[in-house]
PDB file of N, CA and C in Angstrom:
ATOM      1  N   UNK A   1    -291.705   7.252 -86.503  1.00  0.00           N
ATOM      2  CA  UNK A   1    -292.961   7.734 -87.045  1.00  0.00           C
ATOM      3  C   UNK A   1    -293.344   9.061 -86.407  1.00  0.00           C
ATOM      4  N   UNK A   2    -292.912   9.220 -84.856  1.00  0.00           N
ATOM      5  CA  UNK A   2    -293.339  10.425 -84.408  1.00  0.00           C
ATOM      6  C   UNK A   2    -292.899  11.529 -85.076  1.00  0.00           C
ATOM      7  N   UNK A   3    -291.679  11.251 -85.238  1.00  0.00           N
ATOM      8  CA  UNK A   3    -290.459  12.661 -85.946  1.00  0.00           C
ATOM      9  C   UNK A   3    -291.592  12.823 -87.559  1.00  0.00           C
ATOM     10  N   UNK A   4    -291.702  11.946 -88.125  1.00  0.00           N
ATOM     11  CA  UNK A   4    -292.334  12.098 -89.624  1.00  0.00           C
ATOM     12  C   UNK A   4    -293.526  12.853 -89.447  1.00  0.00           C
ATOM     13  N   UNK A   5    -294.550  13.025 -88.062  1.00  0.00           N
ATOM     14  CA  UNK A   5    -295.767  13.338 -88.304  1.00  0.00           C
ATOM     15  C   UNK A   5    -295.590  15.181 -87.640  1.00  0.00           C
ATOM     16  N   UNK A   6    -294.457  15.267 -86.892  1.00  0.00           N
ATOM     17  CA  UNK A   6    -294.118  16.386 -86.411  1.00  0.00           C
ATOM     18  C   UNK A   6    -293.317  17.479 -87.412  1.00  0.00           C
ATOM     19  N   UNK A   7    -294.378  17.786 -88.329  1.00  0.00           N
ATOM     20  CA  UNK A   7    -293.642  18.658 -89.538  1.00  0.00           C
ATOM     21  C   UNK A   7    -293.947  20.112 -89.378  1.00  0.00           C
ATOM     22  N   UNK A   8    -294.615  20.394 -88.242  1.00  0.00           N
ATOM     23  CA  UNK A   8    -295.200  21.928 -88.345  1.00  0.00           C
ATOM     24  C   UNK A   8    -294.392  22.846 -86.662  1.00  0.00           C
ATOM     25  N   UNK A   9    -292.758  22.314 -86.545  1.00  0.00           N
ATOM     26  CA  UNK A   9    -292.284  22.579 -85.231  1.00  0.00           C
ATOM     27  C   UNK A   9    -291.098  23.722 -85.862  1.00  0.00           C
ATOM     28  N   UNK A  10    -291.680  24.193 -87.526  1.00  0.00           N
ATOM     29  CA  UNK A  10    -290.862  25.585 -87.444  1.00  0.00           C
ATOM     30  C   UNK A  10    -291.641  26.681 -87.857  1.00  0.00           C
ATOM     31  N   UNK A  11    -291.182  28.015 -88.400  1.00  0.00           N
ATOM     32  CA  UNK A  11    -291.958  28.888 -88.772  1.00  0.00           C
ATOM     33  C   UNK A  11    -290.735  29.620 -89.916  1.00  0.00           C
ATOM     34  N   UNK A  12    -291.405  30.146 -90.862  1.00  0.00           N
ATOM     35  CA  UNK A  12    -290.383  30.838 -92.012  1.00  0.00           C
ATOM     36  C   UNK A  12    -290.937  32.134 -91.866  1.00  0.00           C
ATOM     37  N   UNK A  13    -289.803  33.162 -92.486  1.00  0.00           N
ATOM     38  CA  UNK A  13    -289.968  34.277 -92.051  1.00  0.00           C
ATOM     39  C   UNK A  13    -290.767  35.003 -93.689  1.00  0.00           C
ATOM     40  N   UNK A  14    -291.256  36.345 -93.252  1.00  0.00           N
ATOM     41  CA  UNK A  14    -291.455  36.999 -94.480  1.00  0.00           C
ATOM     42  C   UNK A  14    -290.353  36.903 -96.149  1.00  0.00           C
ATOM     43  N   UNK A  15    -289.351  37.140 -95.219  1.00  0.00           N
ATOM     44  CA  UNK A  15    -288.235  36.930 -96.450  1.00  0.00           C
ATOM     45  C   UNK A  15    -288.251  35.822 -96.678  1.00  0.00           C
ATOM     46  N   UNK A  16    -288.235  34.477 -95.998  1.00  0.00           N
ATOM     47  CA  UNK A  16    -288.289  33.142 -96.139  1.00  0.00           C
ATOM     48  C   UNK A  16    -289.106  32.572 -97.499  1.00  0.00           C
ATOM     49  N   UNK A  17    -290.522  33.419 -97.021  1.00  0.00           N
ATOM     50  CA  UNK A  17    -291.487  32.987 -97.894  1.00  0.00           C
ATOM     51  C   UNK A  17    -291.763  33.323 -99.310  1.00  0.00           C
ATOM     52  N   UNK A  18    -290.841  34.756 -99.201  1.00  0.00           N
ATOM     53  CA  UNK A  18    -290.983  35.777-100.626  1.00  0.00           C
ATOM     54  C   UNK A  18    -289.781  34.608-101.299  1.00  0.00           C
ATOM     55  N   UNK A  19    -288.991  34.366-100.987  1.00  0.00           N
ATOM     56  CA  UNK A  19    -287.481  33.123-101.697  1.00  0.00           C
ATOM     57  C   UNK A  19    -288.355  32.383-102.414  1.00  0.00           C
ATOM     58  N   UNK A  20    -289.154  31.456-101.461  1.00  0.00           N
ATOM     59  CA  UNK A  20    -289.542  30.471-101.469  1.00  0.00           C
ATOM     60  C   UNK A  20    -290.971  30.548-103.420  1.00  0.00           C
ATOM     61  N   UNK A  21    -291.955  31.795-102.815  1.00  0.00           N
ATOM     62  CA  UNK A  21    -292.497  32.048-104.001  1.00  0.00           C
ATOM     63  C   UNK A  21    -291.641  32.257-105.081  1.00  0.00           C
ATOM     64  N   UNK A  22    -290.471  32.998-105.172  1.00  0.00           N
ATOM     65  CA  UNK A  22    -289.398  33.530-106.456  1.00  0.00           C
ATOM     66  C   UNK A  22    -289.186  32.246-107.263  1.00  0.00           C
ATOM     67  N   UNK A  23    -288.664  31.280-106.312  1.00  0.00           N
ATOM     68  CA  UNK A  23    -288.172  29.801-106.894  1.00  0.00           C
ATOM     69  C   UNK A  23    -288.774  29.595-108.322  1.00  0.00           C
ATOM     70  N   UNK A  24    -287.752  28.751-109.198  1.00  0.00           N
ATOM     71  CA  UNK A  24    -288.318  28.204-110.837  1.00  0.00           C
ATOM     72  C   UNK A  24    -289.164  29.019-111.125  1.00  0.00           C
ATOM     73  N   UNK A  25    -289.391  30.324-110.980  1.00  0.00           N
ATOM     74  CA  UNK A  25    -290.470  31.097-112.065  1.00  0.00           C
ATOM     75  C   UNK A  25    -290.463  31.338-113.358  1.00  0.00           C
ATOM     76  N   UNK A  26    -288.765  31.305-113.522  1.00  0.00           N
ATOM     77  CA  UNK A  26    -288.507  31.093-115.031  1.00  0.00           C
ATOM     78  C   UNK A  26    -287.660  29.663-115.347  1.00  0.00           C
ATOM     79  N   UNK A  27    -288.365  28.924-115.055  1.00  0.00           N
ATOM     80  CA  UNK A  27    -287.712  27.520-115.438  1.00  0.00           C
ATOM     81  C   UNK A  27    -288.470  26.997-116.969  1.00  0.00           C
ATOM     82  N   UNK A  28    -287.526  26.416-117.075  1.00  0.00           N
ATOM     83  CA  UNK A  28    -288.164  26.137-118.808  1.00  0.00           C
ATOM     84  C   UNK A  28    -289.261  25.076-119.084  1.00  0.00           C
ATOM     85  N   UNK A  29    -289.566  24.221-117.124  1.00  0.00           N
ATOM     86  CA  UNK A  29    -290.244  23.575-117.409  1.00  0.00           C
ATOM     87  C   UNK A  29    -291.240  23.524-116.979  1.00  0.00           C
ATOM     88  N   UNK A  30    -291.885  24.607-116.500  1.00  0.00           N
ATOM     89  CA  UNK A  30    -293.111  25.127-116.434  1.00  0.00           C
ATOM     90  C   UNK A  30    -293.930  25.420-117.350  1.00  0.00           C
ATOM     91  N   UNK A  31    -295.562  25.183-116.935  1.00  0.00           N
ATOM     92  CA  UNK A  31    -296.365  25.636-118.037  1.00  0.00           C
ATOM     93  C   UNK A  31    -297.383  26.619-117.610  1.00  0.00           C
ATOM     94  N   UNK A  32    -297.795  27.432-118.257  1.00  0.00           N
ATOM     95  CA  UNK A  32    -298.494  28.416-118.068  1.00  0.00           C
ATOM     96  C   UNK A  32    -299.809  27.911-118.750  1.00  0.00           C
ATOM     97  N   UNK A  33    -301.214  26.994-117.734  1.00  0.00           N
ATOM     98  CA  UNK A  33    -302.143  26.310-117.651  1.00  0.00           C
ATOM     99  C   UNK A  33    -303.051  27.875-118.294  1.00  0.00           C
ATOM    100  N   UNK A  34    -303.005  28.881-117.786  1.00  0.00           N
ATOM    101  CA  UNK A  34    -303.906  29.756-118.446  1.00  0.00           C
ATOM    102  C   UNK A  34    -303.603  30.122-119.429  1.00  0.00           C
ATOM    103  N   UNK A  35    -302.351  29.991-120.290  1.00  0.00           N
ATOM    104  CA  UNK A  35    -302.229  30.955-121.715  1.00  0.00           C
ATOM    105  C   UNK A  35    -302.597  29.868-122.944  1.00  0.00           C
ATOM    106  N   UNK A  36    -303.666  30.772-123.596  1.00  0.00           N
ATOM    107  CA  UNK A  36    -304.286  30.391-124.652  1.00  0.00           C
ATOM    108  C   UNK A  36    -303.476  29.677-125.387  1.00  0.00           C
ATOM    109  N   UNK A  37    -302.771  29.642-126.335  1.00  0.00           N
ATOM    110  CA  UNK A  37    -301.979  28.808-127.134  1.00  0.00           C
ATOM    111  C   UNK A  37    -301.739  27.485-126.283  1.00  0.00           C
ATOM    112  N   UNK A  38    -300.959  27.853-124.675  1.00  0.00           N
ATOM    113  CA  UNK A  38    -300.625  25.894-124.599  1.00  0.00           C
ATOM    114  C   UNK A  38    -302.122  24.977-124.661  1.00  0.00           C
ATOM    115  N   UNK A  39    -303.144  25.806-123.866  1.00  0.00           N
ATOM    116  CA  UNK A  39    -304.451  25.129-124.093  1.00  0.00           C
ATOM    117  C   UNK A  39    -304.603  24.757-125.224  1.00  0.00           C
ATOM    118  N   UNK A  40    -304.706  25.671-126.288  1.00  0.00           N
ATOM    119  CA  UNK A  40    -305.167  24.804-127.741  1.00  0.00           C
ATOM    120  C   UNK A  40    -304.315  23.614-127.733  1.00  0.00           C
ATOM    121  N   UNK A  41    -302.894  24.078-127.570  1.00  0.00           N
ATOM    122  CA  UNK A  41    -301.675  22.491-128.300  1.00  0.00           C
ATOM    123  C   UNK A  41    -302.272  21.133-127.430  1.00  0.00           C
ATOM    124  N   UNK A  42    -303.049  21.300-125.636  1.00  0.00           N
ATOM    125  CA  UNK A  42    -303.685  19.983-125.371  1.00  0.00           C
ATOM    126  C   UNK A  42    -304.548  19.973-125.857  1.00  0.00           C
ATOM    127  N   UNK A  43    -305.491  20.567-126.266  1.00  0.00           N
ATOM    128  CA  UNK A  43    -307.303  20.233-127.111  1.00  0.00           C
ATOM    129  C   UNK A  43    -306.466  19.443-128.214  1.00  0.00           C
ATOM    130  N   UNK A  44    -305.569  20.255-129.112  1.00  0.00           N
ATOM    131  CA  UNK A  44    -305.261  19.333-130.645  1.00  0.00           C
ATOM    132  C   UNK A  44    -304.502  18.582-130.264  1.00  0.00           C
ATOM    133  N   UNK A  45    -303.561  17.962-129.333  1.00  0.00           N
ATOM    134  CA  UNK A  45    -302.790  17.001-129.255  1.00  0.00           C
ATOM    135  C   UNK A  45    -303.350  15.587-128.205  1.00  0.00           C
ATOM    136  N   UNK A  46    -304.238  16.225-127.592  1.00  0.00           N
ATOM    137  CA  UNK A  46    -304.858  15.162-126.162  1.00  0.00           C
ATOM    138  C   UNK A  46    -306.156  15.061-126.348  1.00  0.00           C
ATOM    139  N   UNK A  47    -306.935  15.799-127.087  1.00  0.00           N
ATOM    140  CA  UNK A  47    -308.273  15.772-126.802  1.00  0.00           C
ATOM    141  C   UNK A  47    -309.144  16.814-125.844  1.00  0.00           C
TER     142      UNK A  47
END
């Protein structure tokens, strides 16, 4: 349990972190929560 609660014993670097943001940005299964059209398809499909 100790090892599980000890998650903050590294540090990532600038480049580390820029990777890390890049990741699935163009994955197909993402949704883009702000663009108008997918919003309408949940109002007409979900309510």
């Amino acid at each position: 349990m100790a090892q599980n609660i000890d998650i903050f014993d590294f540090t990532l670097t600038d480049e580390e972190m820029s990777q890390i943001a890049g990741m699935n940005q163009h994955d197909a299964g993402t949704r883009d929560f702000g663009d108008p059209q997918f919003v309408k398809y949940l109002i007409e499909n979900y309510g």
